[in-house]
Structure formats: structure tokens, C-alpha cells
N, C-alpha and C. Protein backbone atom coordinates (compact mmCIF):
# COMPACT_ATOMS: atom_id res chain seq x y z
N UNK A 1 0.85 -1.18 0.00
CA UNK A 1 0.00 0.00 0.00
C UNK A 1 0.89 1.23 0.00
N UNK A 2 0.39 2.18 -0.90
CA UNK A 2 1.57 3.72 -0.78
C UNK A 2 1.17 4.31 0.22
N UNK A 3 1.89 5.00 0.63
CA UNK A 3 1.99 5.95 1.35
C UNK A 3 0.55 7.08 1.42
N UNK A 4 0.02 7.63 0.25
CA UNK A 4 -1.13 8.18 0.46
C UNK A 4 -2.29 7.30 0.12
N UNK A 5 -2.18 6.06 1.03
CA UNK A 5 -3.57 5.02 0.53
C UNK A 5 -4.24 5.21 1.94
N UNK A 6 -5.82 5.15 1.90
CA UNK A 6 -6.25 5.59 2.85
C UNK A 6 -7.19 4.38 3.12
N UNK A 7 -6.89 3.58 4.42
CA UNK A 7 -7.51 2.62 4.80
C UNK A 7 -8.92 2.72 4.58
N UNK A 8 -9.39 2.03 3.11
CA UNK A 8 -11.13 2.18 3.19
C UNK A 8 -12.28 1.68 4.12
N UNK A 9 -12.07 1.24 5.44
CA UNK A 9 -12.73 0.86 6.43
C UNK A 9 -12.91 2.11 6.83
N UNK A 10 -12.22 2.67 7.44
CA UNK A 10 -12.09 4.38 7.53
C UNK A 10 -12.72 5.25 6.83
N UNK A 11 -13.21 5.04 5.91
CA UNK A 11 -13.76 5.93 4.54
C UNK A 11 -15.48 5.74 4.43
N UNK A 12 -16.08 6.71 4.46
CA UNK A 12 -17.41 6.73 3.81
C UNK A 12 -17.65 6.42 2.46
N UNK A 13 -18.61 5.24 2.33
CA UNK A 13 -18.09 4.78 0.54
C UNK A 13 -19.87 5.83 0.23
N UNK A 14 -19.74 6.57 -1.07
CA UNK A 14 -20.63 7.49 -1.36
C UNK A 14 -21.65 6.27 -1.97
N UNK A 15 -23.06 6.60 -1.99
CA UNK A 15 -23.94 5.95 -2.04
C UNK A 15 -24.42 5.92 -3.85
N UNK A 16 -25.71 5.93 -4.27
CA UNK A 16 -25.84 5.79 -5.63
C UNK A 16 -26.22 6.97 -5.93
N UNK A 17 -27.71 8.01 -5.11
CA UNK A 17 -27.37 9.12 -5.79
C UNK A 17 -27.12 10.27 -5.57
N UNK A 18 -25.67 10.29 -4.73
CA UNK A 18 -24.70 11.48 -4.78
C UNK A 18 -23.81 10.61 -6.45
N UNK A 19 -23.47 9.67 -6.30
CA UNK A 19 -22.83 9.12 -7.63
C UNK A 19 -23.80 9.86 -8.70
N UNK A 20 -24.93 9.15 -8.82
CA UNK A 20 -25.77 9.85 -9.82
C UNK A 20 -25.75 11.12 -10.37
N UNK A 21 -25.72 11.68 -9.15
CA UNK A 21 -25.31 13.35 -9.62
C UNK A 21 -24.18 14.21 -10.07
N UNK A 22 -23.27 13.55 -9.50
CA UNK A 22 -21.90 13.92 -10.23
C UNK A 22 -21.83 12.87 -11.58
N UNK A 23 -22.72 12.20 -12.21
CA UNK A 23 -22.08 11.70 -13.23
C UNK A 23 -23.44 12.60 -14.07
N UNK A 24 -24.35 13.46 -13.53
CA UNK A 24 -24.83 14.20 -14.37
C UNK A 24 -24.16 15.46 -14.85
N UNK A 25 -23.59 15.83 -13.30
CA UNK A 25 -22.82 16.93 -14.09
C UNK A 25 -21.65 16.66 -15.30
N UNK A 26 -20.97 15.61 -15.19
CA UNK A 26 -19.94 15.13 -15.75
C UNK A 26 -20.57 15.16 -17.39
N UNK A 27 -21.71 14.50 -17.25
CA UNK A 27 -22.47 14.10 -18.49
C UNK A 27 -22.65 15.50 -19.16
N UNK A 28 -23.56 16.36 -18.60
CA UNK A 28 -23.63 17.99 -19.13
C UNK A 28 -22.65 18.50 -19.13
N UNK A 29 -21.15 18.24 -18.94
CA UNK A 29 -19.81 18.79 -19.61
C UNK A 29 -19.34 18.37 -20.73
N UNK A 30 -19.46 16.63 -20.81
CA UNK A 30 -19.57 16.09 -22.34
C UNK A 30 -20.36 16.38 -23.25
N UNK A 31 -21.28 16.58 -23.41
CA UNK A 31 -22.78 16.84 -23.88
C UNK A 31 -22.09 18.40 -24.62
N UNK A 32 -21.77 19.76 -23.84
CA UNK A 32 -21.34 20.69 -24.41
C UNK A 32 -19.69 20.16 -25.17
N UNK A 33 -19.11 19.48 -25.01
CA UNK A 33 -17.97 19.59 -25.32
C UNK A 33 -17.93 18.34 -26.85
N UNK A 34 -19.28 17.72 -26.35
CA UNK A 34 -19.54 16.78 -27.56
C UNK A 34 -20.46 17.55 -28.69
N UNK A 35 -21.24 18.15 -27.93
CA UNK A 35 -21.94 19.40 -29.53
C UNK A 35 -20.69 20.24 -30.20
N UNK A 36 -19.83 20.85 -29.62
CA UNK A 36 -19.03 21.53 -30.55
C UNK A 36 -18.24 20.29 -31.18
N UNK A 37 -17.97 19.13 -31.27
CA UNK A 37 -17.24 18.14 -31.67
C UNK A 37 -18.25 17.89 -32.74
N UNK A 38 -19.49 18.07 -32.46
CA UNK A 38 -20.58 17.35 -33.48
C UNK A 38 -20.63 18.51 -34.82
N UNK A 39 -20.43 19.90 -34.23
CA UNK A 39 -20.91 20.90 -35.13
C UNK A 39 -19.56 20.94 -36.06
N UNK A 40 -18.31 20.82 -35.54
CA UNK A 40 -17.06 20.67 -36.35
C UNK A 40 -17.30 19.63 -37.22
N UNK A 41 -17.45 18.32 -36.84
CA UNK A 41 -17.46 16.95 -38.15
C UNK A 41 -18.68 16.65 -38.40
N UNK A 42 -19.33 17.75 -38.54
CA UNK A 42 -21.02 17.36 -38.48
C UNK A 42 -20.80 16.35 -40.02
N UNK A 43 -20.32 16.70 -41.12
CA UNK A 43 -20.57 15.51 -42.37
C UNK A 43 -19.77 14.64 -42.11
N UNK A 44 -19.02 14.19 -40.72
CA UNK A 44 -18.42 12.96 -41.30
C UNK A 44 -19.00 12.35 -39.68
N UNK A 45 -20.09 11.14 -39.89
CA UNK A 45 -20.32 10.71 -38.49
C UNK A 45 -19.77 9.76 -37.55
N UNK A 46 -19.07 8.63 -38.58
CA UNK A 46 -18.15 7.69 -38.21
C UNK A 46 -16.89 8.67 -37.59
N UNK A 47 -16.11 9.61 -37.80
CA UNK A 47 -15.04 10.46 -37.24
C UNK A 47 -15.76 11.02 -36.27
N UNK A 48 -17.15 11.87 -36.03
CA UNK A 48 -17.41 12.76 -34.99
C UNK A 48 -17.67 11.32 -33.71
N UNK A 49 -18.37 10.45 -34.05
CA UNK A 49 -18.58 9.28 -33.01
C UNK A 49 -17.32 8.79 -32.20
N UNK A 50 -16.47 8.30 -33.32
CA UNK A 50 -14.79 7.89 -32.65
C UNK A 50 -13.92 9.16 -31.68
N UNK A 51 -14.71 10.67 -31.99
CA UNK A 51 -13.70 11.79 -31.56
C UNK A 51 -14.66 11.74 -30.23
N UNK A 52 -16.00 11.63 -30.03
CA UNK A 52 -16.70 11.84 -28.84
C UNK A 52 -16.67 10.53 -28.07
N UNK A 53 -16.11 9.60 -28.31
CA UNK A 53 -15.74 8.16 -27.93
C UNK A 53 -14.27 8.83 -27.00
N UNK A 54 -13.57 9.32 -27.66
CA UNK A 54 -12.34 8.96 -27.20
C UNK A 54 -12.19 10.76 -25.97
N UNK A 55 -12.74 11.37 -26.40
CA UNK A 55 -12.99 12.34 -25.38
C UNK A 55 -14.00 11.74 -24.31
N UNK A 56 -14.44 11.55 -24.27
CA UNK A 56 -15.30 10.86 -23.27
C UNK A 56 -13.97 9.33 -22.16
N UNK A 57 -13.49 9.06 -22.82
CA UNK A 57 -12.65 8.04 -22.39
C UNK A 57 -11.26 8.94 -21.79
N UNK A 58 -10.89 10.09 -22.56
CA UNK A 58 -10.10 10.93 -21.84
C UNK A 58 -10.42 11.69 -20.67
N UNK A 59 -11.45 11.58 -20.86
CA UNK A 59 -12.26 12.39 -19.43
C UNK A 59 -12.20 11.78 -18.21
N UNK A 60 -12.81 10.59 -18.49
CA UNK A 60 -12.95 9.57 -17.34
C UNK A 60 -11.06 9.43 -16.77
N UNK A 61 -10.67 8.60 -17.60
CA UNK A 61 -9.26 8.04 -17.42
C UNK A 61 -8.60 9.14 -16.96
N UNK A 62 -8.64 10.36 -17.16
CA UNK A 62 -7.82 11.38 -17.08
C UNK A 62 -7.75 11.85 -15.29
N UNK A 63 -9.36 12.04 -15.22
CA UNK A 63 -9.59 12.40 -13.79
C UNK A 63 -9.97 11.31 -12.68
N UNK A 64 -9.86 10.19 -13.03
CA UNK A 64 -10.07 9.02 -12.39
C UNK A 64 -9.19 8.48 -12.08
N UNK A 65 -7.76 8.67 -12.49
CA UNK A 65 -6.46 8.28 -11.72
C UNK A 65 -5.50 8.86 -10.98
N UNK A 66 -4.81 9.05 -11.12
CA UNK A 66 -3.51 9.91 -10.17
C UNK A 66 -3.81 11.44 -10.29
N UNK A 67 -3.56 11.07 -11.52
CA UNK A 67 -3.21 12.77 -12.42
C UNK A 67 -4.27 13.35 -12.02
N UNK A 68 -5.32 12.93 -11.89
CA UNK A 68 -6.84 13.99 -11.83
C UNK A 68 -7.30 14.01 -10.72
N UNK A 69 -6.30 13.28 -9.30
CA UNK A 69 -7.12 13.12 -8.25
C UNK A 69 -7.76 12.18 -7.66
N UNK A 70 -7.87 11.43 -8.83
CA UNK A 70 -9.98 10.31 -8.49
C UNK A 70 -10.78 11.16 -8.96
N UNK A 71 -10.84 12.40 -9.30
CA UNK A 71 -12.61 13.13 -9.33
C UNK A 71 -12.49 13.58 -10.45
N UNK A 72 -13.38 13.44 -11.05
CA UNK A 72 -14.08 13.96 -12.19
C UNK A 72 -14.46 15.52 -11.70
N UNK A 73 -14.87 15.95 -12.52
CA UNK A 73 -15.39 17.24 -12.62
C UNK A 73 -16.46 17.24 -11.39
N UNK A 74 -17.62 16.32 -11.90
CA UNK A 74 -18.42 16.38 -11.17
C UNK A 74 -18.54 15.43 -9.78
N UNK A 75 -17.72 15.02 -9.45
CA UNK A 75 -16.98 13.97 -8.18
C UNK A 75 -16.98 15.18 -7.20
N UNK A 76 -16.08 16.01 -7.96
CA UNK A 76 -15.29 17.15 -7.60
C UNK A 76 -16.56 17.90 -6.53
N UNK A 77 -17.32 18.44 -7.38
CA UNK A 77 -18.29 19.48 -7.05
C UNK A 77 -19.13 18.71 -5.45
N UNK A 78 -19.32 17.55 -6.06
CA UNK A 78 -19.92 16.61 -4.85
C UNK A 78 -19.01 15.75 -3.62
N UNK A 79 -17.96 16.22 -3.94
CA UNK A 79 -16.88 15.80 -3.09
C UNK A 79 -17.18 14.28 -2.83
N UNK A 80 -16.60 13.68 -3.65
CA UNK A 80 -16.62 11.80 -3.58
C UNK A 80 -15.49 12.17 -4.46
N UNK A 81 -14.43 10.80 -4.30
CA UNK A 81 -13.38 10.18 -5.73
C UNK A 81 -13.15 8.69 -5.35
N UNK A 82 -12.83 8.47 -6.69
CA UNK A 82 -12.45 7.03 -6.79
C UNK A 82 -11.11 6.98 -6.57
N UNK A 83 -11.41 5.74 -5.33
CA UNK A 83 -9.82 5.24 -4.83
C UNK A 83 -9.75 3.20 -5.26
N UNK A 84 -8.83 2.83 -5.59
CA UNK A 84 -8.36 1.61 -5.23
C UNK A 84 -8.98 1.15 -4.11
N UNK A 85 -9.37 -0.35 -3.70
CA UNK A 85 -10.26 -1.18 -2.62
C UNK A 85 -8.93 -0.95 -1.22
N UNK A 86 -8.03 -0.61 -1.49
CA UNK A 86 -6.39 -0.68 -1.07
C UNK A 86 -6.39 0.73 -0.35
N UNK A 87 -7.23 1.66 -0.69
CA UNK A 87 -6.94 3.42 -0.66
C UNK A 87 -6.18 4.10 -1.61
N UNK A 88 -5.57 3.05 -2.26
CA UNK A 88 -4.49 3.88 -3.12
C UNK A 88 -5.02 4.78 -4.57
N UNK A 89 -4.56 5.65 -5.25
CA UNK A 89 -4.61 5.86 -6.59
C UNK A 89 -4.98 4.80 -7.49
N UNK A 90 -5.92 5.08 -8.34
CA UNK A 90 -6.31 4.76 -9.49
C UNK A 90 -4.96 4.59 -10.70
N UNK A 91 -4.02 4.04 -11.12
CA UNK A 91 -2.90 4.18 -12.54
C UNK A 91 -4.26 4.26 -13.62
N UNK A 92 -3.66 4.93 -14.87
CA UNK A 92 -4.43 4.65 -16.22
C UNK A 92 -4.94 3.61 -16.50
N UNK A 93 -4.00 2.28 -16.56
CA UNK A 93 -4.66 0.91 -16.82
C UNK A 93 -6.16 0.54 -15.92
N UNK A 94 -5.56 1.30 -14.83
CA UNK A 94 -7.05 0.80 -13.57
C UNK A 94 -8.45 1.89 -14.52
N UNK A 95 -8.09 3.25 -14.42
CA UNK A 95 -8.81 3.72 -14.98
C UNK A 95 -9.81 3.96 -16.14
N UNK A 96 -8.89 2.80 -17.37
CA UNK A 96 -9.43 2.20 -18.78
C UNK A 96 -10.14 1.25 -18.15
N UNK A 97 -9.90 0.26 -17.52
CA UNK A 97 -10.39 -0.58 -17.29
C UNK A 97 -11.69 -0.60 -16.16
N UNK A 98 -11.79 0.66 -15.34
CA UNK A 98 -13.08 1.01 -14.62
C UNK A 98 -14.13 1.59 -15.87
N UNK A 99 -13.80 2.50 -16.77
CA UNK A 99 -14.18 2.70 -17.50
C UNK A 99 -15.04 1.93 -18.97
N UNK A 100 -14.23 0.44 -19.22
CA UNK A 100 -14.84 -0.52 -20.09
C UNK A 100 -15.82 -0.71 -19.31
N UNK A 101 -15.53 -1.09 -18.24
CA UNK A 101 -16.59 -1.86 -17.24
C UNK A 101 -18.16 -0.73 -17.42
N UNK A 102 -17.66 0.37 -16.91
CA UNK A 102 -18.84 1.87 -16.97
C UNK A 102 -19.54 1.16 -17.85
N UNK A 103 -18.86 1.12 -19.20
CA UNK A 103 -19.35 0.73 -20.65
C UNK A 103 -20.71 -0.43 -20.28
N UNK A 104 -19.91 -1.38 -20.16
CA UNK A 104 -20.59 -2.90 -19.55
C UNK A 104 -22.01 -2.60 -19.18
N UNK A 105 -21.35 -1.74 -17.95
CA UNK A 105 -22.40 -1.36 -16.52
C UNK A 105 -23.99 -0.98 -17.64
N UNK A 106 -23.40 0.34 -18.19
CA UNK A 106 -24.16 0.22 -19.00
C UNK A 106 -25.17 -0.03 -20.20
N UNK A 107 -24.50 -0.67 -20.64
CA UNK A 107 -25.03 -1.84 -21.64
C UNK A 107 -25.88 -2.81 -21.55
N UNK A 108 -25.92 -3.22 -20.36
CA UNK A 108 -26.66 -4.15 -19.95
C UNK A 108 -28.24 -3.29 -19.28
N UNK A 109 -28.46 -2.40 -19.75
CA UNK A 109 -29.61 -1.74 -19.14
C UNK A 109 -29.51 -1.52 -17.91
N UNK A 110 -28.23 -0.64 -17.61
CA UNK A 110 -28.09 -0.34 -16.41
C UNK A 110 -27.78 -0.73 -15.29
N UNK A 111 -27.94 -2.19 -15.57
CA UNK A 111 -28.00 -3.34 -13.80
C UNK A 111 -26.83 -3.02 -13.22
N UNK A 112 -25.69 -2.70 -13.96
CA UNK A 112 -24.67 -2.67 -13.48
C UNK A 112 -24.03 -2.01 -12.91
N UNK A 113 -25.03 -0.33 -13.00
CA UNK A 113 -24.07 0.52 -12.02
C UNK A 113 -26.01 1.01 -10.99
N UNK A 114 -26.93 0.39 -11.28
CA UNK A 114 -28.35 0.63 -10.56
C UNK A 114 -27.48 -0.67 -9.21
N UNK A 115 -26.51 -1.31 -9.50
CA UNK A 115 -25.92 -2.14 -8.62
C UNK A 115 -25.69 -1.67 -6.75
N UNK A 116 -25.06 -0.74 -7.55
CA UNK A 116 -24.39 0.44 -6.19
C UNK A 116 -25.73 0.53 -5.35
N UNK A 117 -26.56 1.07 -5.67
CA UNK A 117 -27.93 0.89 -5.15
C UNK A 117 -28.27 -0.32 -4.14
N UNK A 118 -28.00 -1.27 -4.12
CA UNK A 118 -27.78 -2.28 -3.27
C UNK A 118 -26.57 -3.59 -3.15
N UNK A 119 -25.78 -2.87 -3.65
CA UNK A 119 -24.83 -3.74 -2.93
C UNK A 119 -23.85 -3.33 -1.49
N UNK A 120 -23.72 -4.04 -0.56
CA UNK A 120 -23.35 -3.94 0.67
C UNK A 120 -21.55 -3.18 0.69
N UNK A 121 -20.76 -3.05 -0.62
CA UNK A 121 -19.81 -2.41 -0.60
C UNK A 121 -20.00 -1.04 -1.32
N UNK A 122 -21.18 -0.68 -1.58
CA UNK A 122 -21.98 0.38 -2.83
C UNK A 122 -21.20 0.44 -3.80
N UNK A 123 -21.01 -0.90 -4.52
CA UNK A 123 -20.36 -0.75 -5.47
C UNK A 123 -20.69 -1.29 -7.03
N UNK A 124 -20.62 -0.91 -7.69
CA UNK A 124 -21.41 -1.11 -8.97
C UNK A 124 -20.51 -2.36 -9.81
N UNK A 125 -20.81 -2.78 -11.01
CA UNK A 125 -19.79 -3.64 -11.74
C UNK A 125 -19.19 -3.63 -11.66
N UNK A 126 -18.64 -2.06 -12.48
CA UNK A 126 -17.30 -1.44 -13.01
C UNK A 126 -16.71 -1.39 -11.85
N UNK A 127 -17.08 -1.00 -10.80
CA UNK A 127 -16.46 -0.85 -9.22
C UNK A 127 -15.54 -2.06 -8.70
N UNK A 128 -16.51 -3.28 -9.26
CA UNK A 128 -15.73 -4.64 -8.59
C UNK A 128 -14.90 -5.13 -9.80
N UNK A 129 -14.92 -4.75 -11.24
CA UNK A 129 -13.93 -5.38 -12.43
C UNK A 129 -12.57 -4.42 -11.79
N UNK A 130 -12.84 -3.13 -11.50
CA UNK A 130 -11.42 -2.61 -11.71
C UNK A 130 -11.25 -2.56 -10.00
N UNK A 131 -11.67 -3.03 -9.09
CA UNK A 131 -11.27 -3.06 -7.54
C UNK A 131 -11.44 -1.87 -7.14
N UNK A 132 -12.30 -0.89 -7.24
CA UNK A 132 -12.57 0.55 -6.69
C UNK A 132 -13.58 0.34 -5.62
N UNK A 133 -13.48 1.89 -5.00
CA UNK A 133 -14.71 2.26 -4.25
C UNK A 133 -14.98 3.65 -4.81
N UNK A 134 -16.54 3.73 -4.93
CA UNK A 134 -16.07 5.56 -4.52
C UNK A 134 -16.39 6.23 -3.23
N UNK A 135 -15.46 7.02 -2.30
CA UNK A 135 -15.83 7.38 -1.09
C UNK A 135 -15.86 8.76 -1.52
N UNK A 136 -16.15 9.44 0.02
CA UNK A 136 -16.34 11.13 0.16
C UNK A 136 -15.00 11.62 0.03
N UNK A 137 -15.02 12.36 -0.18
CA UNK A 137 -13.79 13.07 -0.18
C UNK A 137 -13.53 13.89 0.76
């Protein structure tokens, strides 16, 4: 365990909807940042899809590991981040890989992150593929 890992017994793990809400705000930052992406390649849709794919994946990964803290934008505002089951930092690989899972979570009509909602570690799919929690901050 590093040095800034914070024993998650110790930690308030945030529930589903304070989660909920910071992944709305998060969502209404993509949403603007994906319309000007849409209005630039508006004739080419296969390129505007892959550019709002991969911004969206920079977003997450970016602020979901070291570099960003754990918090997203909207983590941020609601004071929760994602830590390692360990306390530790999120690396990129952890972060792609919480993120496929997101994908998953959602794909499946939701079950997967409506999970957090009752599971006894409040933790959703993506939570248990990549070993996270999310607590308060």
C-alpha cells in the first residue's frame, strides 16, 4: 500500500445518488464539449462518433487516476473520488479498465451501475472489475 492510501474501512463509501449526480454533471460537460465536436465533423459521423468516444474516455481516465485526483469534474463538485479497494490511486490501466466496465455497466440496461444501489460495498460492476470504491472526499 503507498503511502497516500487511505484505509477504506475508515472511509465513507458514497452511495448511488450522490454518484448519480456527479455523473450528471460530468455528463452535461460532455454533452457541451460533444456538440461543438458534433458541429465541427457534423458531415463525417463515423469520425465525430470515434472523436466523442475517445474524449469521453479521456475524461474519465484522465480524472479518475492519479493525475486527476480520483474526481471527475463532477466527483469534484460533490466531493466523492475514486480510490483503489487498497486506498491507493487509481494508474491509467485501472482507470481504462473502470471505465470498459462503466461501458458494460451500462449496456446491460443499467443493472450494473443501478448495482451500487444495493450492494453492501456500494459498489457497482465497473467498481468490482477494476477493484474501486467511490468514497467522500
Amino acid at each position: 500500500m503507498s503511502s497516500t492510501a487511505v484505509p477504506t474501512t475508515a472511509t465513507d463509501k458514497a452511495g448511488f445518488w450522490i454518484r448519480v449526480g456527479a455523473y450528471l454533471i460530468d455528463a452535461v460537460i460532455l454533452f457541451i464539449v460533444n456538440l461543438i465536436v458534433g458541429l465541427i465533423f457534423r458531415n463525417n459521423q463515423g469520425l465525430q462518433s470515434l472523436i466523442e468516444l475517445i474524449v469521453s474516455l479521456g475524461y474519465f481516465v484522465y480524472f479518475w487516476s492519479a493525475s486527476g485526483g480520483g474526481q471527475t469534474l463532477g466527483m469534484r463538485a460533490l466531493k466523492i473520488k475514486v480510490v483503489k479497494t487498497d486506498g491507493s490511486q487509481l494508474d491509467y490501466g485501472g482507470a481504462v479498465l473502470r471505465y470498459v466496465g462503466l461501458l458494460v455497466s451500462f449496456l446491460v440496461i443499467f443493472i450494473g451501475v443501478i448495482w451500487v444501489a444495493f450492494d453492501p460495498n456500494k459498489q457497482g460492476w465497473h467498481d468490482k472489475i477494476a477493484s474501486t470504491y467511490v468514497v467522500r472526499a
